[in-house]
N, C-alpha and C. Protein backbone atom coordinates (compact mmCIF):
# COMPACT_ATOMS: atom_id res chain seq x y z
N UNK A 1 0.81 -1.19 0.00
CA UNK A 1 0.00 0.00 0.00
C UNK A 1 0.86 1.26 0.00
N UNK A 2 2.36 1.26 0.54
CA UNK A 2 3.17 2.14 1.01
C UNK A 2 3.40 3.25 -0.65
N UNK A 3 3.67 1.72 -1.12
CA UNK A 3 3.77 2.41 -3.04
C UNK A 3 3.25 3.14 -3.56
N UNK A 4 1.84 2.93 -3.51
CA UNK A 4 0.98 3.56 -4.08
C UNK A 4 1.18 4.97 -4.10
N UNK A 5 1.49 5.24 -2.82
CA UNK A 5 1.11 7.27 -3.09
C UNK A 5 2.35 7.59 -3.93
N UNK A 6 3.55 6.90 -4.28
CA UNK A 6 4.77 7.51 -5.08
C UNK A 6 3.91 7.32 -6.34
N UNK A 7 3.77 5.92 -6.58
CA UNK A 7 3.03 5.83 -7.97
C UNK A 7 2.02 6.52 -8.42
N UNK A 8 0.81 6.76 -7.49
CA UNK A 8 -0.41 7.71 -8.10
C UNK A 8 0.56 9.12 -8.39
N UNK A 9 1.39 9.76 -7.26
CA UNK A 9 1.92 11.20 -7.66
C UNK A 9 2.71 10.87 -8.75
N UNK A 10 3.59 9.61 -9.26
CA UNK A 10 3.88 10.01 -10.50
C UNK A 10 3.23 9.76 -11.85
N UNK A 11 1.74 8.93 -11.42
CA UNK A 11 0.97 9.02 -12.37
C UNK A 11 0.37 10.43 -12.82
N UNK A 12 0.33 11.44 -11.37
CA UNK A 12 -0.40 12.40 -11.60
C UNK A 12 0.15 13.05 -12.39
N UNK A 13 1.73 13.52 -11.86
CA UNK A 13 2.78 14.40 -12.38
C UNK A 13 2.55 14.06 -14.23
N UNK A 14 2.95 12.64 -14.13
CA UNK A 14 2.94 12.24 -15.80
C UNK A 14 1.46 12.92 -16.47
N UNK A 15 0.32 12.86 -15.91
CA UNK A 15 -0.22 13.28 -16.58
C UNK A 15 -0.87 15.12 -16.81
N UNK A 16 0.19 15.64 -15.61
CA UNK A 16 0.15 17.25 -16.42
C UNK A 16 1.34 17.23 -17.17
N UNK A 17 2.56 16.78 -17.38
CA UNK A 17 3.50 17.13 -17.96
C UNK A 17 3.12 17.23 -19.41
N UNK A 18 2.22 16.83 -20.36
CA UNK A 18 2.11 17.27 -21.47
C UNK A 18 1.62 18.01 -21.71
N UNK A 19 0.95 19.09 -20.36
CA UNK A 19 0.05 20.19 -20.66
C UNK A 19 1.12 21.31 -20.58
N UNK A 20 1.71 20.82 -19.71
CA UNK A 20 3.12 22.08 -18.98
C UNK A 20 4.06 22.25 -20.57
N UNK A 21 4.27 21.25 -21.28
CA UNK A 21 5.12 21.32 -22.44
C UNK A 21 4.57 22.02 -23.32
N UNK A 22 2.74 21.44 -23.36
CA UNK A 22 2.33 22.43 -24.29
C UNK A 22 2.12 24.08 -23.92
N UNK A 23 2.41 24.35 -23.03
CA UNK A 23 2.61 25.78 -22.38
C UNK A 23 3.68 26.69 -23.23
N UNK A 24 4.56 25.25 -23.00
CA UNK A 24 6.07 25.94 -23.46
C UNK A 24 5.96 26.07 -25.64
N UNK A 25 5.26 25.33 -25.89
CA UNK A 25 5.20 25.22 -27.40
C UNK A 25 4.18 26.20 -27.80
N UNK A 26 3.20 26.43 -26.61
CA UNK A 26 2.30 27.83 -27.04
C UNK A 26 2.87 28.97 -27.19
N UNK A 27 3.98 29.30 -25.95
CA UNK A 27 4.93 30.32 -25.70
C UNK A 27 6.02 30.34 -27.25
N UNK A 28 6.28 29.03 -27.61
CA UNK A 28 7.31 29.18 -28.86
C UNK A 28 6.34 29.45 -29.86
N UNK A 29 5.54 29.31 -30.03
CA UNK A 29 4.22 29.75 -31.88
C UNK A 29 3.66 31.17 -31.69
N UNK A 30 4.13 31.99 -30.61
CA UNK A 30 3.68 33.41 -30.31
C UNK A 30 4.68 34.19 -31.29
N UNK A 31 3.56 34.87 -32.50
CA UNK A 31 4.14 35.72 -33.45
C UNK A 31 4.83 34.30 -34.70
N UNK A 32 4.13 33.16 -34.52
CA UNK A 32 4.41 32.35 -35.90
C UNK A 32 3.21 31.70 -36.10
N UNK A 33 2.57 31.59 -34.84
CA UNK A 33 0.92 30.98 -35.65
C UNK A 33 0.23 31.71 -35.74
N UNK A 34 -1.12 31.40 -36.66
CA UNK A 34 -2.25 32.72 -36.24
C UNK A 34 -2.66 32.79 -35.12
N UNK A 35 -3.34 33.65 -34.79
CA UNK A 35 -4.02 34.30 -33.43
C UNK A 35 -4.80 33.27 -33.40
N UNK A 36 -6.00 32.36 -34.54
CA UNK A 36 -6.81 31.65 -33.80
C UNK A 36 -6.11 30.24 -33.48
N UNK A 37 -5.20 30.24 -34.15
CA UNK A 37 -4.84 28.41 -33.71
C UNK A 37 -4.21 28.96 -32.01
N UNK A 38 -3.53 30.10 -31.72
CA UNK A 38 -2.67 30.28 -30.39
C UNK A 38 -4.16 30.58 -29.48
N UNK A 39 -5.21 30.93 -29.78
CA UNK A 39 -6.63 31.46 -29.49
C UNK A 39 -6.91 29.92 -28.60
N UNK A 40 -6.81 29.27 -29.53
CA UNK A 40 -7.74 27.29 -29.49
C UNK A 40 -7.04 26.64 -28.03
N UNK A 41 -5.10 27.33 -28.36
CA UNK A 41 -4.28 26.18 -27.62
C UNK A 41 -4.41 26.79 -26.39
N UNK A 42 -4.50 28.03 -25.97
CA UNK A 42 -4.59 28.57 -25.22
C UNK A 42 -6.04 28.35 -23.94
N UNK A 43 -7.36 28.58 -24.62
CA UNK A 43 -8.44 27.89 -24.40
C UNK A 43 -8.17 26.30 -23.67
N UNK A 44 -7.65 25.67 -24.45
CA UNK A 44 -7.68 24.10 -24.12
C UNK A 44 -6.62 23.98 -22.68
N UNK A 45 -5.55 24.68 -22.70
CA UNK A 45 -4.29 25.27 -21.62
C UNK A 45 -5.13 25.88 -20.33
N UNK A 46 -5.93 26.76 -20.64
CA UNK A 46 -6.33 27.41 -19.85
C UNK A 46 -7.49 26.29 -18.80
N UNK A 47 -7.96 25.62 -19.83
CA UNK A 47 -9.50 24.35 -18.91
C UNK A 47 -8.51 23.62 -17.85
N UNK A 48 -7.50 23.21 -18.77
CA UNK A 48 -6.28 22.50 -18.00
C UNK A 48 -6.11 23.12 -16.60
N UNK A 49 -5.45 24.23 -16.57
CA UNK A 49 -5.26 25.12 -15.57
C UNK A 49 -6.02 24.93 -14.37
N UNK A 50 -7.61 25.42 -14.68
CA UNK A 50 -8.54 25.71 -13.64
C UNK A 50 -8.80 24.35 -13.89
N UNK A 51 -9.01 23.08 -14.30
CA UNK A 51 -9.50 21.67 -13.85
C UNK A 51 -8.60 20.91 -13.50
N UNK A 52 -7.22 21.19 -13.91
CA UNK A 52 -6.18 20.35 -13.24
C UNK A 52 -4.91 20.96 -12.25
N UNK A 53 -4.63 21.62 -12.88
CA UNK A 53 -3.07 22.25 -11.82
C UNK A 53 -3.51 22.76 -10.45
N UNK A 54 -4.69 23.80 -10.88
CA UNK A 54 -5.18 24.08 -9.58
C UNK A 54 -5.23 23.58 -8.44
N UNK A 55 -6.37 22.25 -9.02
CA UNK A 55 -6.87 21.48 -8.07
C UNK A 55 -5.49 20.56 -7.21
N UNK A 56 -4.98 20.16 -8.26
CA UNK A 56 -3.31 19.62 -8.10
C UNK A 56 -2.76 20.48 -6.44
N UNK A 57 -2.94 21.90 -6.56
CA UNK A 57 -1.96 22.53 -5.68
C UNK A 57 -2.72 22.49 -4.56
N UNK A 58 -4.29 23.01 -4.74
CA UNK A 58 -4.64 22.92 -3.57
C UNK A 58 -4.71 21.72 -3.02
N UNK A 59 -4.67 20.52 -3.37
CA UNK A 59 -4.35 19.03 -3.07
C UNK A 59 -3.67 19.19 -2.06
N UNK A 60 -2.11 19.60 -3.08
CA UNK A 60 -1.04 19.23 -2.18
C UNK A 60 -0.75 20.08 -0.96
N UNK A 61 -1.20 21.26 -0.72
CA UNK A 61 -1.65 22.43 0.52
C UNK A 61 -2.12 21.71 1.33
N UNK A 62 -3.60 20.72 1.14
CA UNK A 62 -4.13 20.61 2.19
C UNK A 62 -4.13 19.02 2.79
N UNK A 63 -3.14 18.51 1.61
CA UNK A 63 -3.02 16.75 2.25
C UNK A 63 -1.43 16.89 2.47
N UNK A 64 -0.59 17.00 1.77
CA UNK A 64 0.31 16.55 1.63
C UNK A 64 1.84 17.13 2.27
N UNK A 65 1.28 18.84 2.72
CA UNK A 65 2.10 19.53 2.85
C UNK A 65 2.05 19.48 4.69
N UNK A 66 0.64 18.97 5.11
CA UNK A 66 0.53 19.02 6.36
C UNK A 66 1.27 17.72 6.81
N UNK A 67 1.20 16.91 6.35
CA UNK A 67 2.23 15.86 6.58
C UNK A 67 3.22 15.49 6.81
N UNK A 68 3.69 16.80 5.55
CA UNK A 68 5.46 16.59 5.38
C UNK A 68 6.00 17.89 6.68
N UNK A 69 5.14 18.49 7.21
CA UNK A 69 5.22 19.46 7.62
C UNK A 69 5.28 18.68 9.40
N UNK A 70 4.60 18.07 9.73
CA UNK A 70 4.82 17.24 10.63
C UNK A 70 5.83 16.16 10.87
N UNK A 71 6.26 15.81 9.95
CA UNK A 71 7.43 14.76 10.02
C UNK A 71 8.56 15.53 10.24
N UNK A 72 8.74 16.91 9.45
CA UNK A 72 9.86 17.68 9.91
C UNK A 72 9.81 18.61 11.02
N UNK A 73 8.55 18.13 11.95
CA UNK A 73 8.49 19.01 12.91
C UNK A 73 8.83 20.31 12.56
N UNK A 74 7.92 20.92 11.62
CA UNK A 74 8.48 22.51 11.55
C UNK A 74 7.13 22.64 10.56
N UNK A 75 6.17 23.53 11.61
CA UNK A 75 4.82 24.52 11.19
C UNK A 75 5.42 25.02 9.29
N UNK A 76 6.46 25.57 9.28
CA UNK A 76 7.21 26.64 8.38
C UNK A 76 7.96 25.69 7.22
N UNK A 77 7.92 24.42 7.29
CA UNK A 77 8.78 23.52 6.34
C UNK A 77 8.72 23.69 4.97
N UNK A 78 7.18 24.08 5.01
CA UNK A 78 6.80 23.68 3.54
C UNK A 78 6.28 25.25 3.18
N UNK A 79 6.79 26.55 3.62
CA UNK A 79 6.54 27.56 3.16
C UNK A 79 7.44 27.60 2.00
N UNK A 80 8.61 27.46 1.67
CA UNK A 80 8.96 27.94 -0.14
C UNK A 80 7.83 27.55 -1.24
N UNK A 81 7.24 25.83 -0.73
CA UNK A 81 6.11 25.49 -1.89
C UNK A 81 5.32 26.24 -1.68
N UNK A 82 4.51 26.74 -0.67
CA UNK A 82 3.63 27.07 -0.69
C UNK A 82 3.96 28.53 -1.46
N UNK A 83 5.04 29.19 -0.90
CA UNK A 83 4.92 30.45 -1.99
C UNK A 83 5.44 30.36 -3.51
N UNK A 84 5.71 28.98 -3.77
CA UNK A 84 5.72 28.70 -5.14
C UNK A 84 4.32 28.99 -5.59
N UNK A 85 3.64 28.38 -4.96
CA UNK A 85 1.95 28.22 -5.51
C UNK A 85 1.04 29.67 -5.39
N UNK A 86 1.54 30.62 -4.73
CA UNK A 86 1.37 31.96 -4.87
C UNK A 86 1.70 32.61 -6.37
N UNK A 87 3.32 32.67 -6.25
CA UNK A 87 3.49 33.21 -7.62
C UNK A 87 2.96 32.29 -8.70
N UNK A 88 2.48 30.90 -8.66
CA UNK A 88 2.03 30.42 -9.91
C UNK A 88 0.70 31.14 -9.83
N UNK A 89 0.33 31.05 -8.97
CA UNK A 89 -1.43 31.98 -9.19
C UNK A 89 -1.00 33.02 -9.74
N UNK A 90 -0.06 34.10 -9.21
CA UNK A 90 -0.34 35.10 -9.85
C UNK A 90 0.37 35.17 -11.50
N UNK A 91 1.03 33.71 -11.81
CA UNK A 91 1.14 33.85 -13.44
C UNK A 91 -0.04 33.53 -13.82
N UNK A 92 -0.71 32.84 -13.58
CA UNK A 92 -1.97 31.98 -14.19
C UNK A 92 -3.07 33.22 -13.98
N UNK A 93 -2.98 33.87 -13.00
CA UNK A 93 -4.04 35.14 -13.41
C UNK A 93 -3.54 36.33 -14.57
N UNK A 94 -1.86 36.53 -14.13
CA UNK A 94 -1.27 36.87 -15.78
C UNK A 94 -1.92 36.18 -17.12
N UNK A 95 -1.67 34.99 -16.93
CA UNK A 95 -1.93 34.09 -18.28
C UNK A 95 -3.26 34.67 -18.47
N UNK A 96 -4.26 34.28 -17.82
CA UNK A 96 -5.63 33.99 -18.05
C UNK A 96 -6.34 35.13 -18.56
N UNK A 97 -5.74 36.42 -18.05
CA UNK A 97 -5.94 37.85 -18.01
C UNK A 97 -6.22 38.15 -19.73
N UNK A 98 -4.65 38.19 -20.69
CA UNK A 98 -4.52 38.48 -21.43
C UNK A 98 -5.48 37.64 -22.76
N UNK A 99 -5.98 38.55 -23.77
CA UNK A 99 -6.97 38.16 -24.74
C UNK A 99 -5.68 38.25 -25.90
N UNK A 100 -5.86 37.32 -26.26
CA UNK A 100 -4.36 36.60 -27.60
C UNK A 100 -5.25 37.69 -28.70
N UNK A 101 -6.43 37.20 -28.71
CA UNK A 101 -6.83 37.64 -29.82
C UNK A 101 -7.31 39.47 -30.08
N UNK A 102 -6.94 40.18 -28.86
CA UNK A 102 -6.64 41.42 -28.95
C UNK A 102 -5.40 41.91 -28.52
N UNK A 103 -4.52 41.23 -28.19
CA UNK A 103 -3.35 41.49 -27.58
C UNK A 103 -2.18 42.12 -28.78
N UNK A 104 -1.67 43.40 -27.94
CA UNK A 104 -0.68 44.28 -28.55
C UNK A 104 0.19 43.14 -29.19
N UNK A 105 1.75 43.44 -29.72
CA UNK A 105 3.17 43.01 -29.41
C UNK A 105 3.41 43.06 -28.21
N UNK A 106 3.61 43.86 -27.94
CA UNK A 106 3.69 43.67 -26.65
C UNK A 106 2.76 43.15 -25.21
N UNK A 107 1.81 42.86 -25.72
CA UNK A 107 1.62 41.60 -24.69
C UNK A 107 1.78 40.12 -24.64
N UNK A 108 1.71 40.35 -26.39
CA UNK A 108 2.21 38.79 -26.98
C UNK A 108 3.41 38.34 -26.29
N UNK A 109 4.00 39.60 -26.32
CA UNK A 109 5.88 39.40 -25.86
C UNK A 109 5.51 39.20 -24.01
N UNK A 110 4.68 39.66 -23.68
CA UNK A 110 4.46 39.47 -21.73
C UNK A 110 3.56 38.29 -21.83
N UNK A 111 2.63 37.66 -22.63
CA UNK A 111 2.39 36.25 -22.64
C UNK A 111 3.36 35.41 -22.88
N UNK A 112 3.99 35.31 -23.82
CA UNK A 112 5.10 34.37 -23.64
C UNK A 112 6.34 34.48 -22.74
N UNK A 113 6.60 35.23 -21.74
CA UNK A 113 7.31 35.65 -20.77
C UNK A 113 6.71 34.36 -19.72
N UNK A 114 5.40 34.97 -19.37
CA UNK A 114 4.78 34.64 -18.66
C UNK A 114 5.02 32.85 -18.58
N UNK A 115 4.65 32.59 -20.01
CA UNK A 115 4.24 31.09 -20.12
C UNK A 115 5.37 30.30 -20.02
N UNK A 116 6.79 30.67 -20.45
CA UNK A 116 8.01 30.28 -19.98
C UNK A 116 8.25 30.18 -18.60
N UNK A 117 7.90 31.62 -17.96
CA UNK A 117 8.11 31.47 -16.52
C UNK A 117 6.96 30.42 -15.78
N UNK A 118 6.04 30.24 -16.07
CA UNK A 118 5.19 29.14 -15.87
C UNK A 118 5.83 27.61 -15.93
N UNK A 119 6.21 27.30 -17.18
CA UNK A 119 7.09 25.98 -17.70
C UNK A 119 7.69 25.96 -16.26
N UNK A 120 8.79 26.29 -16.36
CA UNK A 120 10.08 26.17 -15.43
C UNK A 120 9.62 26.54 -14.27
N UNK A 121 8.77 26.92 -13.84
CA UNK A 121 8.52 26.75 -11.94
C UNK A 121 7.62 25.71 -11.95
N UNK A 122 6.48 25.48 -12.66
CA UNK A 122 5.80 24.09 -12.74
C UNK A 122 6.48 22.38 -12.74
N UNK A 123 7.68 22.41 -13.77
CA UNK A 123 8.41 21.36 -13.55
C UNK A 123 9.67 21.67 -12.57
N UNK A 124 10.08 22.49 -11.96
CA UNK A 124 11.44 22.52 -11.24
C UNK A 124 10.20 21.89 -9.72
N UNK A 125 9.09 22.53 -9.21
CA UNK A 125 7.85 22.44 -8.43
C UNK A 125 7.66 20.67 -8.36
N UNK A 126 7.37 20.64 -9.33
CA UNK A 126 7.23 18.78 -9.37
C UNK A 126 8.03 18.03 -9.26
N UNK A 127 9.22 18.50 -9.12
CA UNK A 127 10.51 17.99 -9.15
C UNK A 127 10.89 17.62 -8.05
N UNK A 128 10.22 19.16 -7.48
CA UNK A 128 11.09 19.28 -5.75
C UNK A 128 9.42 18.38 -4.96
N UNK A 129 8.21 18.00 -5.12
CA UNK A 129 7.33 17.64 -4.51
C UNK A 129 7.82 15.78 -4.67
N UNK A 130 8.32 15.38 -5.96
CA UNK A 130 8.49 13.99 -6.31
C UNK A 130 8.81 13.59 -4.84
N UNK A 131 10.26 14.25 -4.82
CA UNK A 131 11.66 14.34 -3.41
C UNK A 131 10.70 14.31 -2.23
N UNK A 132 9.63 15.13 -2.27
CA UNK A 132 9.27 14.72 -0.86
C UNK A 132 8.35 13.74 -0.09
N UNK A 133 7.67 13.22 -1.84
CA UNK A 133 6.75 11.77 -1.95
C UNK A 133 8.15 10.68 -1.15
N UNK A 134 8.80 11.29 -1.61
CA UNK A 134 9.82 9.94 -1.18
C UNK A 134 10.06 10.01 0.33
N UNK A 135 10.31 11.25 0.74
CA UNK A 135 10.25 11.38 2.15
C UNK A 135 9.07 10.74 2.67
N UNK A 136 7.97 10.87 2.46
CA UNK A 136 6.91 10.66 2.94
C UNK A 136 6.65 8.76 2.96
N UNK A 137 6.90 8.39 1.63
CA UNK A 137 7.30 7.14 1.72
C UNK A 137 7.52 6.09 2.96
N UNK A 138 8.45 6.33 2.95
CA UNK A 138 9.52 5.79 4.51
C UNK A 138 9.11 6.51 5.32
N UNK A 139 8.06 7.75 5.77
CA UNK A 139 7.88 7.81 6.53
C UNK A 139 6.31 8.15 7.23
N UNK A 140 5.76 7.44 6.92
CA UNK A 140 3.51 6.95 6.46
C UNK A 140 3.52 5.47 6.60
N UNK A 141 2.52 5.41 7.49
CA UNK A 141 2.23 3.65 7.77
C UNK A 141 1.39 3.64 6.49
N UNK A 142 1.06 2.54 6.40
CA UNK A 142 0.20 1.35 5.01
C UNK A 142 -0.91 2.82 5.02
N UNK A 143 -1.74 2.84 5.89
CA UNK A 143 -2.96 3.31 5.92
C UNK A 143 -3.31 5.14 5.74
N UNK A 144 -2.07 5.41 6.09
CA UNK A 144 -1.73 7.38 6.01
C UNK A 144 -1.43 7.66 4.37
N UNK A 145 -0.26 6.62 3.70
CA UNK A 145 0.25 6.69 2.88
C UNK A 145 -1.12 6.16 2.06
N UNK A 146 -1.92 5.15 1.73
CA UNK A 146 -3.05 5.40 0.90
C UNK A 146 -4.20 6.34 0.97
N UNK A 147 -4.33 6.56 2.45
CA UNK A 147 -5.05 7.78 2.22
C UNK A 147 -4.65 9.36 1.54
N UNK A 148 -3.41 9.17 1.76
CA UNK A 148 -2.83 10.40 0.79
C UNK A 148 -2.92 9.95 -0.81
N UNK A 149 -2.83 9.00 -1.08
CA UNK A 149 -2.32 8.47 -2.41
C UNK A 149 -4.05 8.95 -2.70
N UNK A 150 -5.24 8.15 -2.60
CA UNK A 150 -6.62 8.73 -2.58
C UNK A 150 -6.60 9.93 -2.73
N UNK A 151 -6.38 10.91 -2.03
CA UNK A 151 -6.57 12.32 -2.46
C UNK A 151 -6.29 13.01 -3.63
N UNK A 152 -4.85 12.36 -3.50
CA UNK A 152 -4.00 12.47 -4.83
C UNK A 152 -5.05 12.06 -6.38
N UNK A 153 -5.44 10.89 -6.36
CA UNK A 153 -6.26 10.25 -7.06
C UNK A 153 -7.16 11.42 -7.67
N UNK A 154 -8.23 11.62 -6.53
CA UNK A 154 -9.10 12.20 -6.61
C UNK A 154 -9.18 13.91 -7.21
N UNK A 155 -8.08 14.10 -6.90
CA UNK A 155 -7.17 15.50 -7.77
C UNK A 155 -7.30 15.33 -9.12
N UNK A 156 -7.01 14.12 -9.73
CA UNK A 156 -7.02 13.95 -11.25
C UNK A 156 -8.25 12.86 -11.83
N UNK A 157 -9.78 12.51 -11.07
CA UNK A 157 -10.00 12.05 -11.26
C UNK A 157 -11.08 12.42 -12.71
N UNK A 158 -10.61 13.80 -13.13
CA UNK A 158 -11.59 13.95 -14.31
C UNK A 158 -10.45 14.58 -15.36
N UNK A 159 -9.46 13.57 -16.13
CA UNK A 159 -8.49 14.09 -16.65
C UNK A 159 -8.61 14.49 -17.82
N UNK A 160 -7.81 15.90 -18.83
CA UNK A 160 -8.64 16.76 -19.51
C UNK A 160 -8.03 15.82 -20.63
């Protein structure tokens, strides 16, 4: 049972990572595709967003961070993630903000800023959460560790 919660989080992880890439390939077709194909990918990026990443963070806030936060005996352990998940809100309200299809050059040029800086804190973020599935691992009886793995689950149980 211990397994499970590494495996569901890297089932989960696996299944935003092709949204996070397509972030980064939306950010590269800014000023080479038309406005409506970057219009479509953006739309489909954006459902992603509010039906998956979101839910993803507040997940990990309210199962996963209290956990790890107790094992290291320290209230304050897990404040860098958590203010990771700050500044991703406030890119994702960047992102969400801007209309592609009225947008200057220059916002085109602060959307794809944006969506880069998105990429790279989203996967460096998953990177550093994998590391602490593992902590958690070795340290969750049978029954803590599936109930986390469940939550986890339940985070992605309507995948886009």
């Amino acid at each position: 049972m211990i397994d499970s919660l590494p495996k569901v989080a890297h089932e989960h992880h696996a299944a935003l990572l092709p949204h996070i890439n397509a972030l980064a390939e939306i950010a590269d077709s800014i000023g080479q595709a038309t406005i409506d194909e970057l219009a479509e990918r953006i739309k489909v990026e954006q459902r992603f967003i509010t039906q998956q990443l979101v839910p993803h963070m507040h997940q990990a806030e309210s199962t996963l961070y209290p956990q790890l936060e107790r094992l290291m005996q320290n209230r304050h352990s897990m404040t860098p993630m958590r203010r990771e998940h700050v500044f991703l809100q406030r890119l994702i309200d960047e992102f969400t903000a801007i209309d592609i299809r009225h947008a200057s050059f220059g916002a085109q040029f602060r959307l794809r800023r944006i969506l880069y800086r998105m990429v790279a804190l989203i996967k460096t973020h998953l990177a550093e959460e994998d590391e602490y599935i593992k902590v958690l691992q070795g340290n969750l009886s049978a029954d803590e560790a599936a109930e986390l793995a469940s939550h986890l689950e339940h985070a992605t149980a309507d995948p886009i």
